[in-house]
N, C-alpha and C. Protein backbone atom coordinates (compact mmCIF):
# COMPACT_ATOMS: atom_id res chain seq x y z
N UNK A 1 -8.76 77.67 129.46
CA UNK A 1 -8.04 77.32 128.25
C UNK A 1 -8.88 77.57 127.01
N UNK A 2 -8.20 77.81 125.85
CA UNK A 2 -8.53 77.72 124.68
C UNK A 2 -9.44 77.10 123.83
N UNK A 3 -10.10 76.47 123.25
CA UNK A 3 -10.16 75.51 122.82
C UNK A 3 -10.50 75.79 121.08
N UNK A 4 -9.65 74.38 120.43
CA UNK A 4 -9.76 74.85 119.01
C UNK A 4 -10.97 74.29 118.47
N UNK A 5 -11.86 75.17 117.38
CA UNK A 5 -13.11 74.63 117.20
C UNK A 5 -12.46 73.55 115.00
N UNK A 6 -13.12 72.66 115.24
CA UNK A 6 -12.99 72.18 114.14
C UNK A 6 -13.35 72.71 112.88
N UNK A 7 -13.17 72.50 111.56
CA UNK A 7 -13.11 73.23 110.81
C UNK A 7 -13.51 72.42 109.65
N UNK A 8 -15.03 71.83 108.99
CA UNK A 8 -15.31 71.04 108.53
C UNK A 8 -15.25 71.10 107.46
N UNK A 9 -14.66 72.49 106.65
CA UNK A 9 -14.45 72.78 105.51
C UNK A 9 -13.30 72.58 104.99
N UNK A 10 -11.98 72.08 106.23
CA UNK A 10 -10.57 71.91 105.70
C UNK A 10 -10.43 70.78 105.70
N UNK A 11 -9.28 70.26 104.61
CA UNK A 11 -9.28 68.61 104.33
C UNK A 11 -8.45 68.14 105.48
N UNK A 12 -8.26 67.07 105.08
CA UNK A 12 -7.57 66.23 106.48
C UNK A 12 -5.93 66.48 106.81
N UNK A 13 -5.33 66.26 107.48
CA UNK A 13 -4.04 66.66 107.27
C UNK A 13 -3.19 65.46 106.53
N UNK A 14 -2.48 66.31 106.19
CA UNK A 14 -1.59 64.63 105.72
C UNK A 14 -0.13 64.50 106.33
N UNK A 15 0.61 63.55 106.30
CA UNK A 15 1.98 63.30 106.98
C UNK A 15 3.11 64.37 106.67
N UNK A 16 3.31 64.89 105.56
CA UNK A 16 4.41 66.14 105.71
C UNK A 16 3.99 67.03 105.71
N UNK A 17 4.82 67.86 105.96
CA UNK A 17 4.41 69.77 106.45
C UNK A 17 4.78 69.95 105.00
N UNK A 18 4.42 71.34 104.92
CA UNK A 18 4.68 72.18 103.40
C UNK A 18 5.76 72.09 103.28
N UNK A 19 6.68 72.27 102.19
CA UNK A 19 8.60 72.01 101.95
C UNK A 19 8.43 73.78 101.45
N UNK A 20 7.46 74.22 100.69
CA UNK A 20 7.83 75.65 100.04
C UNK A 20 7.00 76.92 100.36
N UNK A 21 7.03 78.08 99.98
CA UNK A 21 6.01 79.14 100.90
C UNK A 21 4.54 78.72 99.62
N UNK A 22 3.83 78.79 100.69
CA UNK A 22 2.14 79.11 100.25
C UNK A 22 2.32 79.95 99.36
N UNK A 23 0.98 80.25 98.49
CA UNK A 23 1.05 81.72 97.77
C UNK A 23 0.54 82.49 98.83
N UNK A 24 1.51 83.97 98.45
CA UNK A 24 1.32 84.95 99.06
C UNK A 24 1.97 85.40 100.06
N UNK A 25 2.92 84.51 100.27
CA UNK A 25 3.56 84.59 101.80
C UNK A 25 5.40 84.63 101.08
N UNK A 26 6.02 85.90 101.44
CA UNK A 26 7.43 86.13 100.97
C UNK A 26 7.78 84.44 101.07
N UNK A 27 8.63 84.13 100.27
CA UNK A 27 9.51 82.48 100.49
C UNK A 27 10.33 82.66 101.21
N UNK A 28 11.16 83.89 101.64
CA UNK A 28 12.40 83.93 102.62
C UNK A 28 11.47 84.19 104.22
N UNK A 29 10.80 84.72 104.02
CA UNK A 29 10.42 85.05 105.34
C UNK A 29 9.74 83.61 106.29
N UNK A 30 9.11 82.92 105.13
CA UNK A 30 8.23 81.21 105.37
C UNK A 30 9.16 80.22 105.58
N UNK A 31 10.43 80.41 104.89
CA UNK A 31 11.54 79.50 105.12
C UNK A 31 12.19 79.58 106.27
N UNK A 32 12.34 81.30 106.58
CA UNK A 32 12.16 81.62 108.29
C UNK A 32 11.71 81.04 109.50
N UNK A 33 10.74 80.99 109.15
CA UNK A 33 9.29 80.52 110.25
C UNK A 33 9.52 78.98 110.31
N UNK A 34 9.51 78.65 109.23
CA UNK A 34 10.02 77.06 109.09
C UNK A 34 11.19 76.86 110.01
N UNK A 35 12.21 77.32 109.83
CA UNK A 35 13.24 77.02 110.62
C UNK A 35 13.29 76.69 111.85
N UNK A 36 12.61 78.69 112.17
CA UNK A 36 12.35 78.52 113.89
C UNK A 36 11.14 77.73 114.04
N UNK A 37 10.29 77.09 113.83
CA UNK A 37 9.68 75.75 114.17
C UNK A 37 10.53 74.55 114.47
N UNK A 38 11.59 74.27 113.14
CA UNK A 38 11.99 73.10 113.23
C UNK A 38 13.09 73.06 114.22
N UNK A 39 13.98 74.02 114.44
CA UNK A 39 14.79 74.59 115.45
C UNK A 39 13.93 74.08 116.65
N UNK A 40 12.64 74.23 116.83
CA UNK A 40 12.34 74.40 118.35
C UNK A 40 11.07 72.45 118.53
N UNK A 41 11.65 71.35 118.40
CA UNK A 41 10.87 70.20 117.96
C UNK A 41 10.43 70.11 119.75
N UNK A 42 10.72 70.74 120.82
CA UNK A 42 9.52 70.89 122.11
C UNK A 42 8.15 71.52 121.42
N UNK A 43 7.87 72.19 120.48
CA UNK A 43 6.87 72.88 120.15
C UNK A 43 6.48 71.24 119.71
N UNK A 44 4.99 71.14 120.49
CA UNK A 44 4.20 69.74 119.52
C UNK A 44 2.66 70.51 118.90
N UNK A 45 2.27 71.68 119.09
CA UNK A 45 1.48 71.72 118.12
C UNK A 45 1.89 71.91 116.77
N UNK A 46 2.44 71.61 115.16
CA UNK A 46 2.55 71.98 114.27
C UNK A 46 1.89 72.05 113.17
N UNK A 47 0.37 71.75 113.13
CA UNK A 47 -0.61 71.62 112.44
C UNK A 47 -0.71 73.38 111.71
N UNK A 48 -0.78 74.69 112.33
CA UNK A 48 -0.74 75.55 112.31
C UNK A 48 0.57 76.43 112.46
N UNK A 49 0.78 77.63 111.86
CA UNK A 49 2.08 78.24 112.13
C UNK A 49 1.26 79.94 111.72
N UNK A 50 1.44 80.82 112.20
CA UNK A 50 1.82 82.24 112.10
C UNK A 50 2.87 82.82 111.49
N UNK A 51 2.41 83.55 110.36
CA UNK A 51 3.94 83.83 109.81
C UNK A 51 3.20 85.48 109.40
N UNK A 52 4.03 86.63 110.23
CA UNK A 52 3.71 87.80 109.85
C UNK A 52 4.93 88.57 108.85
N UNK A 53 4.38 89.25 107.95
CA UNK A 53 5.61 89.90 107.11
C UNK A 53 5.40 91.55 107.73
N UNK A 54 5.64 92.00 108.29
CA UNK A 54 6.07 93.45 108.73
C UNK A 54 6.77 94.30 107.91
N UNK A 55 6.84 93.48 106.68
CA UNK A 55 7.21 94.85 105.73
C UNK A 55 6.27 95.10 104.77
N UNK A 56 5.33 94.47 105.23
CA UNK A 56 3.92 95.26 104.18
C UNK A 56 3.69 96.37 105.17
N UNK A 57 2.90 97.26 104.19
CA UNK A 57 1.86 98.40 105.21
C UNK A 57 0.56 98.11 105.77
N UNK A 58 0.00 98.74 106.52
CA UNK A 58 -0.94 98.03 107.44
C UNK A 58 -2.21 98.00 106.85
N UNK A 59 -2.22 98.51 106.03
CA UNK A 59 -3.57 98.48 105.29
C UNK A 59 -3.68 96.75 104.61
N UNK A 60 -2.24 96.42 104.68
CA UNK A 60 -2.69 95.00 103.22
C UNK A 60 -2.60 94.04 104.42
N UNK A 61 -3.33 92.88 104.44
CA UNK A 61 -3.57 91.25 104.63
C UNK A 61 -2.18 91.13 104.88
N UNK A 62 -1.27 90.71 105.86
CA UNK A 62 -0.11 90.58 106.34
C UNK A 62 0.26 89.57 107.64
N UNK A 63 -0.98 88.96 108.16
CA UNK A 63 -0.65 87.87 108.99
C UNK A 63 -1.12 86.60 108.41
N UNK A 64 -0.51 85.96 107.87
CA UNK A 64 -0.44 84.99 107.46
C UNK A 64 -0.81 83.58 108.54
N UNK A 65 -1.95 83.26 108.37
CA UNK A 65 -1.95 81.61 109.04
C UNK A 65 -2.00 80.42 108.29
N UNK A 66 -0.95 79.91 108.43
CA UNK A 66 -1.25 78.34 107.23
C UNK A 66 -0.84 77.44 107.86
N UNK A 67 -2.02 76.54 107.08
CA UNK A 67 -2.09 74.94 108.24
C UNK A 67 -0.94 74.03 106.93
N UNK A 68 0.37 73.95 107.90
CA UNK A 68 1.53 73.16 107.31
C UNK A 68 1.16 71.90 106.36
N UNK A 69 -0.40 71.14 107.00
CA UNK A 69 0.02 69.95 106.02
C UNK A 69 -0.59 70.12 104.56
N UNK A 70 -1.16 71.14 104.32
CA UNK A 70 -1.94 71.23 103.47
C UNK A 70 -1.32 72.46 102.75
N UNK A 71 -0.89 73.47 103.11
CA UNK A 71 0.08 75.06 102.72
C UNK A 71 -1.50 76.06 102.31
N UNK A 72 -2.68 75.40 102.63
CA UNK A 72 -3.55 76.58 102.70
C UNK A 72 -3.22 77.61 103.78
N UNK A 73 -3.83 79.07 103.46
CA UNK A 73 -3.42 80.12 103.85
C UNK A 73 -4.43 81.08 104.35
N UNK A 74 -4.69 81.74 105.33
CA UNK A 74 -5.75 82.30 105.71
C UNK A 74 -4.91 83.45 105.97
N UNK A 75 -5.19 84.79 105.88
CA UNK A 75 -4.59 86.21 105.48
C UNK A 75 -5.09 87.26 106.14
N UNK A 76 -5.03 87.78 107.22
CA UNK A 76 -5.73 89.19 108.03
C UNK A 76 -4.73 90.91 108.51
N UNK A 77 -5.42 91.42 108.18
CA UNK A 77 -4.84 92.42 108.63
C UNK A 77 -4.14 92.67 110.64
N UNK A 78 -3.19 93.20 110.55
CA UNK A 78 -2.82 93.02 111.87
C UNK A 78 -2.30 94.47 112.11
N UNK A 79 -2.41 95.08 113.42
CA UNK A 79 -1.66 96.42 113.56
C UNK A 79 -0.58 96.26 114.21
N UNK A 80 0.98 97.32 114.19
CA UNK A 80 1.96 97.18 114.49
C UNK A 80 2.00 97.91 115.38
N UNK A 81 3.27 98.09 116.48
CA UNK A 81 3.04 99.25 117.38
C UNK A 81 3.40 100.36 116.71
N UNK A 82 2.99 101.44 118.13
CA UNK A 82 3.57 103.33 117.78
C UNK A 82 4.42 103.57 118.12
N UNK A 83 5.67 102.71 118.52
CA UNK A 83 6.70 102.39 118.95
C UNK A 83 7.70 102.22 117.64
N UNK A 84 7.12 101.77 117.02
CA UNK A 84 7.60 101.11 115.33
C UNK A 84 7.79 101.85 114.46
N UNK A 85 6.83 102.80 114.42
CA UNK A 85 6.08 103.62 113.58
C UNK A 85 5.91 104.96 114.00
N UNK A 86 6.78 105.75 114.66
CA UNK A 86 6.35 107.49 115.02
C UNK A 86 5.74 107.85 114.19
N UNK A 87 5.98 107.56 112.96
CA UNK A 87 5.42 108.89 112.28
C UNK A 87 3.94 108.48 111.81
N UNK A 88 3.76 107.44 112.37
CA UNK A 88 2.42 106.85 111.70
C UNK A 88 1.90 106.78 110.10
N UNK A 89 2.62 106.41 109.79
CA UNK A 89 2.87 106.20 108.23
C UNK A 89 2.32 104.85 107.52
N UNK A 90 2.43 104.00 108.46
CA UNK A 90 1.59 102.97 108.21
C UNK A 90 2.49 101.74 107.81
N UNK A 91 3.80 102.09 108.00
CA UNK A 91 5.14 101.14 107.76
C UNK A 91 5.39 100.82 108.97
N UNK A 92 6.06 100.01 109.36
CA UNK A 92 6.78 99.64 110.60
C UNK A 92 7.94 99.82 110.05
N UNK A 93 8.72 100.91 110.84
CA UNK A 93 10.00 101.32 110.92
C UNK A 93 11.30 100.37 111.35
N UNK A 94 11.24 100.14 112.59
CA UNK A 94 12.00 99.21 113.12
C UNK A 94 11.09 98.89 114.54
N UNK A 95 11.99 97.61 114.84
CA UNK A 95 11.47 96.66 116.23
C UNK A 95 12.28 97.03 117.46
N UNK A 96 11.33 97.03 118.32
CA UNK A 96 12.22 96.85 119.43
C UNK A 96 11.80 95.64 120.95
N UNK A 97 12.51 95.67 121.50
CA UNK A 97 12.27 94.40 122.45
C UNK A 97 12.19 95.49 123.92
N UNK A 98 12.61 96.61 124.14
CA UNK A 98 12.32 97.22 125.32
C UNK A 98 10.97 97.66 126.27
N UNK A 99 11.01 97.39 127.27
CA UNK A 99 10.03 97.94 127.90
C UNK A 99 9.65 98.97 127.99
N UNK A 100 8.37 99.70 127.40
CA UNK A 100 8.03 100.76 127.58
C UNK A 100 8.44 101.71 125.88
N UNK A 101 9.02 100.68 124.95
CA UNK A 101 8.70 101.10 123.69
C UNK A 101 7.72 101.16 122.62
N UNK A 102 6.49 100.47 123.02
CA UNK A 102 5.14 100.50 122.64
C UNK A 102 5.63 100.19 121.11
N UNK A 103 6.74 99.24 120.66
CA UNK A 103 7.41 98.84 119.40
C UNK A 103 6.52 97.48 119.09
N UNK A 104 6.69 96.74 118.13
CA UNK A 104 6.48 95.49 117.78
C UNK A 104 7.92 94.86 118.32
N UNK A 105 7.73 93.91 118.67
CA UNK A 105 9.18 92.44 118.75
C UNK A 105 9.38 91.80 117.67
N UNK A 106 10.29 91.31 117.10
CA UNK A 106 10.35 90.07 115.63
C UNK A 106 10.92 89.28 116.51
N UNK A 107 10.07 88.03 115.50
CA UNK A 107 10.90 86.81 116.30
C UNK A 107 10.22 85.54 116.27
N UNK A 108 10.22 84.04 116.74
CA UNK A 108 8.88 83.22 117.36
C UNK A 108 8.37 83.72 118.45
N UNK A 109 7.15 83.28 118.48
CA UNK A 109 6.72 83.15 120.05
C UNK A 109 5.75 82.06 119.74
N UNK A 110 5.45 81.75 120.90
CA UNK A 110 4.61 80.55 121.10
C UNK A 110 3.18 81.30 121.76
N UNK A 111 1.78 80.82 121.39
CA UNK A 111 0.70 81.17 122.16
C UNK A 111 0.49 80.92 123.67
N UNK A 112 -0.25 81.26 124.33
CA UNK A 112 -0.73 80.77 125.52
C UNK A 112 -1.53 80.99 125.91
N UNK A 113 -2.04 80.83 127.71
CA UNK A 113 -3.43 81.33 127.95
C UNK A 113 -4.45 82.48 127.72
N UNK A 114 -5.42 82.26 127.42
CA UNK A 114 -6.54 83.50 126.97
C UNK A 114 -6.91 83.57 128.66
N UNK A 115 -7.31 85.37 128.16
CA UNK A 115 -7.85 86.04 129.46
C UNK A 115 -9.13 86.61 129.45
N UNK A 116 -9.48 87.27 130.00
CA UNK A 116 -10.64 88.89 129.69
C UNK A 116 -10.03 89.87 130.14
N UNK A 117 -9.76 90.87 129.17
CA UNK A 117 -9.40 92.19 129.71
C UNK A 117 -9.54 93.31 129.00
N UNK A 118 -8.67 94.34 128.63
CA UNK A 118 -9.35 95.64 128.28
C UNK A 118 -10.20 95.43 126.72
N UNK A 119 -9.88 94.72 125.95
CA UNK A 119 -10.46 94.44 125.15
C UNK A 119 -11.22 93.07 124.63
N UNK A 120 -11.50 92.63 125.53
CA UNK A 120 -12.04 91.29 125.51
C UNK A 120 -11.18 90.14 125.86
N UNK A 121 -11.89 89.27 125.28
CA UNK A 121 -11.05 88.04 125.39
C UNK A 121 -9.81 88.26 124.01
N UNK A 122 -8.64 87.69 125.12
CA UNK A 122 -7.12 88.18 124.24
C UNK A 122 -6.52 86.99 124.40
N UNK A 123 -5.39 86.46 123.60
CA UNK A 123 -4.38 85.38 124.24
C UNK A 123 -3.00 86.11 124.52
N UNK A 124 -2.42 85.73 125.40
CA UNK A 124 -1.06 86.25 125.80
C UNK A 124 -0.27 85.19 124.78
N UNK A 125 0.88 85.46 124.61
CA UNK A 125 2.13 85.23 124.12
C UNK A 125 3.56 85.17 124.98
N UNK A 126 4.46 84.05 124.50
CA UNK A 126 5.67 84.47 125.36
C UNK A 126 6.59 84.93 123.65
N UNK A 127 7.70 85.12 123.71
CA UNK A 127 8.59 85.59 123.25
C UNK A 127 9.69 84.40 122.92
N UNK A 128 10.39 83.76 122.13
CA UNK A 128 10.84 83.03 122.15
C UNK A 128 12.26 83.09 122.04
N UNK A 129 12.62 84.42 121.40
CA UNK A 129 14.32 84.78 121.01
C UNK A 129 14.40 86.18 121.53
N UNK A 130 15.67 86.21 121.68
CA UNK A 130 16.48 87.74 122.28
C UNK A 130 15.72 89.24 121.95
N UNK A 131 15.23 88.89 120.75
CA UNK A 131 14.64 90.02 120.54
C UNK A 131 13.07 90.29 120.91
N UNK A 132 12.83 89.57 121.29
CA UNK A 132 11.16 88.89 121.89
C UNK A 132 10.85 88.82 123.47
N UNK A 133 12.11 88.55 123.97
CA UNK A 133 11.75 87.33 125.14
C UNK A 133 11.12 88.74 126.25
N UNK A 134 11.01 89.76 126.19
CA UNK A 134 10.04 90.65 127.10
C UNK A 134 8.31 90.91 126.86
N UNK A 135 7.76 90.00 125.91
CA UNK A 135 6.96 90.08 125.49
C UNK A 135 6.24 90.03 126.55
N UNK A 136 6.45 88.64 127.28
CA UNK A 136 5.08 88.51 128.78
C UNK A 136 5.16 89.94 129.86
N UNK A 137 6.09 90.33 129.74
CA UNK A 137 6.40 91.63 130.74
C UNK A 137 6.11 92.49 130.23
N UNK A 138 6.08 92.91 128.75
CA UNK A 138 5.24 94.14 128.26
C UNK A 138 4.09 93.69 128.19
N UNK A 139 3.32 92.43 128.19
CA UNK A 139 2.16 92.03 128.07
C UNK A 139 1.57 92.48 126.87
N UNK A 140 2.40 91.86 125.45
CA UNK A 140 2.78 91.74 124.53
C UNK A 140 1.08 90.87 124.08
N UNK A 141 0.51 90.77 123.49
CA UNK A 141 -0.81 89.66 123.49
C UNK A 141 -1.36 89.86 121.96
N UNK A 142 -2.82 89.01 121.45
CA UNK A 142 -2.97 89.10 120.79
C UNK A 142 -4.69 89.54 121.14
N UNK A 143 -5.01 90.67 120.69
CA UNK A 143 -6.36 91.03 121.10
C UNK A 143 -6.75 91.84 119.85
N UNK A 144 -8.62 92.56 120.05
CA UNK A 144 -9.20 92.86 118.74
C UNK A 144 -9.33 94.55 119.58
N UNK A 145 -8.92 95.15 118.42
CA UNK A 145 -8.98 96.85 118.74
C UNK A 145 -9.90 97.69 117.36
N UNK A 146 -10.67 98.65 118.32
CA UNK A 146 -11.67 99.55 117.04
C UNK A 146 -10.83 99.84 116.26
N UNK A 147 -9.29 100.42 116.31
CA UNK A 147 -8.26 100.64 115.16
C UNK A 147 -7.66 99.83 114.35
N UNK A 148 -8.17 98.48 114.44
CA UNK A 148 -7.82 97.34 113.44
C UNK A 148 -9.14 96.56 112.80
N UNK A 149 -9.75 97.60 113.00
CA UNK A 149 -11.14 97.20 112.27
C UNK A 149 -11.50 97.62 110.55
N UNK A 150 -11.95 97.19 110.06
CA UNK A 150 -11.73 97.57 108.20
C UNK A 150 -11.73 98.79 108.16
N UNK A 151 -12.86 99.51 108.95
CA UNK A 151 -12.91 100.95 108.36
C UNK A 151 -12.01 101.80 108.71
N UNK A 152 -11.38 101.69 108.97
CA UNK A 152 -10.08 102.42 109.75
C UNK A 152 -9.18 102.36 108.31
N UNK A 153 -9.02 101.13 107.31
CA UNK A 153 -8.29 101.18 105.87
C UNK A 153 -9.06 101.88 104.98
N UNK A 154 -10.52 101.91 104.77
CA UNK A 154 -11.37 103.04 104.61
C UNK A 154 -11.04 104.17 104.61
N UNK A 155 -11.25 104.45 106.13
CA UNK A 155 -10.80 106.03 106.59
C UNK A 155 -9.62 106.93 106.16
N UNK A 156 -8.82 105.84 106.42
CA UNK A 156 -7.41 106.88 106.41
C UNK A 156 -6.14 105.75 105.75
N UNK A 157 -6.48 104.51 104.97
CA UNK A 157 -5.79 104.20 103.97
C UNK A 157 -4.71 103.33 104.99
N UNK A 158 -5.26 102.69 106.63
CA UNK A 158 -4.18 102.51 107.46
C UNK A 158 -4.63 101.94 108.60
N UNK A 159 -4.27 101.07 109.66
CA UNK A 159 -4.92 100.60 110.73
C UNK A 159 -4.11 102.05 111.43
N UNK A 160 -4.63 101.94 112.67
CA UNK A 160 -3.88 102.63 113.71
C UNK A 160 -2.95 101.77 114.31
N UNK A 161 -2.51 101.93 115.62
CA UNK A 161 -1.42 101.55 116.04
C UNK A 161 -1.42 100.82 117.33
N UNK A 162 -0.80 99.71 117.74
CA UNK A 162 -1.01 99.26 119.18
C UNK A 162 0.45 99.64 119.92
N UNK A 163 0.32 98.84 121.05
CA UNK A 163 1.14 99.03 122.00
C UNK A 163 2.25 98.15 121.91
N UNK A 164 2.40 97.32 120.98
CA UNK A 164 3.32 96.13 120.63
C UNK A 164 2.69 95.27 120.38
N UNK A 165 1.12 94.78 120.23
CA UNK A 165 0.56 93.90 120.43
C UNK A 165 -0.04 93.54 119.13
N UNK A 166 -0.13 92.31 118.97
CA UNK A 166 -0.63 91.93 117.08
C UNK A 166 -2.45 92.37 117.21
N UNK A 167 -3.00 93.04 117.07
CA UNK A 167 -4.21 93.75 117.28
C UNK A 167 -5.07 93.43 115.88
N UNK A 168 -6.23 92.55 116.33
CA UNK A 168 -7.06 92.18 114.73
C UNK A 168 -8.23 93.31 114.87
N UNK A 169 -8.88 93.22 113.70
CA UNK A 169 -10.82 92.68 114.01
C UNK A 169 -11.19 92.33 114.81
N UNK A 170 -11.96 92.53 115.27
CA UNK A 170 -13.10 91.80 116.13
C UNK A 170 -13.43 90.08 115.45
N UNK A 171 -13.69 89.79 114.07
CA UNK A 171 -13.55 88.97 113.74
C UNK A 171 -12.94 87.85 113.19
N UNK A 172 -11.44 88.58 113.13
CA UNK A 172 -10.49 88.62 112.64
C UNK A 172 -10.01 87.60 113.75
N UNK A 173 -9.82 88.65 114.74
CA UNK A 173 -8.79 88.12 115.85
C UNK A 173 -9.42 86.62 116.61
N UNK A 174 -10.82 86.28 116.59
CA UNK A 174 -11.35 85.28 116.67
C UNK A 174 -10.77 84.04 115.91
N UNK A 175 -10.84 84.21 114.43
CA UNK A 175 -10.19 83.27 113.69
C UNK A 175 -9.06 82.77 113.97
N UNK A 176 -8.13 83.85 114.17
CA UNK A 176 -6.56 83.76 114.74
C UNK A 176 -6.03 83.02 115.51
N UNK A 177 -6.87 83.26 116.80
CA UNK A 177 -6.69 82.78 118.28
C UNK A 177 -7.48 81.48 118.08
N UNK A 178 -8.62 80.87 117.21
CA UNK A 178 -8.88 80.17 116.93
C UNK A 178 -8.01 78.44 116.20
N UNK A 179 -7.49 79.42 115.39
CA UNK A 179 -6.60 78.21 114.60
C UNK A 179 -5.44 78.17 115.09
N UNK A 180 -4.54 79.43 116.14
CA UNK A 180 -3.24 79.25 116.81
C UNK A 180 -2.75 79.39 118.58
N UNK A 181 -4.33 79.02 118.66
CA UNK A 181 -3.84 79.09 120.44
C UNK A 181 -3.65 77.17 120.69
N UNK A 182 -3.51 77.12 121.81
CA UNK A 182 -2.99 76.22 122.38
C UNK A 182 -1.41 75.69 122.46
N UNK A 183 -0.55 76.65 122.16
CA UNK A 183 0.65 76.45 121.78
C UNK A 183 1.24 76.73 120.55
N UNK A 184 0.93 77.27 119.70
CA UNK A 184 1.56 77.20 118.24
C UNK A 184 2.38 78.31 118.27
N UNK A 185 3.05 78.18 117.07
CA UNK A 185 3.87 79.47 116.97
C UNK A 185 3.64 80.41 116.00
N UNK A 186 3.85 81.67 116.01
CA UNK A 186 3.68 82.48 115.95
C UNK A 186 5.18 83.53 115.05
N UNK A 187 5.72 83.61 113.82
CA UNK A 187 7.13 84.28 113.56
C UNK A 187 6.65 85.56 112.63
N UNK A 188 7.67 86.86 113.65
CA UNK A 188 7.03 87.73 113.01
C UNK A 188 8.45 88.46 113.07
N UNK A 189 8.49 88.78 111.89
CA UNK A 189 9.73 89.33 111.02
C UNK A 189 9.51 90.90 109.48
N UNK A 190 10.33 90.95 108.97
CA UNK A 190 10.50 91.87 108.00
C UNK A 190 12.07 91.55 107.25
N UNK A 191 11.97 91.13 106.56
CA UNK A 191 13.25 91.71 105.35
C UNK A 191 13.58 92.68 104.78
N UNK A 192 14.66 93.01 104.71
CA UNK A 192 15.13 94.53 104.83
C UNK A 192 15.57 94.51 103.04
């Protein structure tokens, strides 16, 4: 299992969750995420929430983590799939939920167990809605890839591309899995 390391620099929590979006984070897309949280009250971690906007390009800060009682915001780059994105343009085109579309999913999901595998230590994900729910079967996860590393926005103005999988930093993806494993959720969307 996971375990979350404390964080002696963040204040304490207090009794309500945020009512409005953080800065930086679309308000329709946070009011989103909000929902499907409150929609789903089996979820008991809510200290933390994931809120990705997929209609930025991959070069900008687009995964959003903010701890609800406070609406601070922690901001990392994330890569989308080549599934999403043929032309590699650095947009995510559209989503898909099929197997073997190497697409991104929109949707909640909830975290779960960390493993070791092709790229280190990763956490898997399940899928929470129709458009998601193949995530554990594509083995959908959250892991750190050399193509989501800074210099790659350097290089060519763009992360590269995963397989469907939210793909950080190396240091990045530490933080992530840090402040949202053990159950939290995870909503990753785009407004059209």
């Amino acid at each position: 299992p996971f375990a979350m390391v404390s964080d002696p620099l963040r204040p304490a929590a207090t009794p309500a969750l945020t009512p409005a979006a953080p800065a930086g984070i679309n308000p329709a897309l946070f009011q989103r995420a909000k929902a499907a949280l409150d929609s789903r009250p089996w979820i008991r971690q809510r200290d933390f929430i994931g809120v990705v906007d997929f209609g930025l390009v991959s070069a900008e800060p687009r995964f959003h983590v903010v701890h609800m009682p406070s609406g601070q915001v922690e901001t990392f780059r994330v890569a989308h799939g080549s599934g999403s994105d043929p032309a590699h343009s650095g947009f995510l085109d559209h989503f898909s939920n099929r197997p073997g579309s190497e697409a991104t999913s929109n949707g909640a999901y909830i975290t779960a167990d960390t493993y070791h595998g092709k790229y280190g230590l990763s956490m898997k994900v399940h899928g929470l809605d129709w458009t998601n729910n193949n995530a554990m079967s594509r083995a959908i996860v959250i892991h750190n890839a050399w193509y989501a590393e800074p210099d790659m926005v350097a290089q060519h103005g763009k992360l590269g591309r995963s397989q469907g999988c939210f793909a950080f930093s190396r240091a990045d993806q530490w933080k992530v899995m840090n402040r949202l494993g053990g159950g939290r959720m995870i909503y990753a969307d785009k407004l059209a």
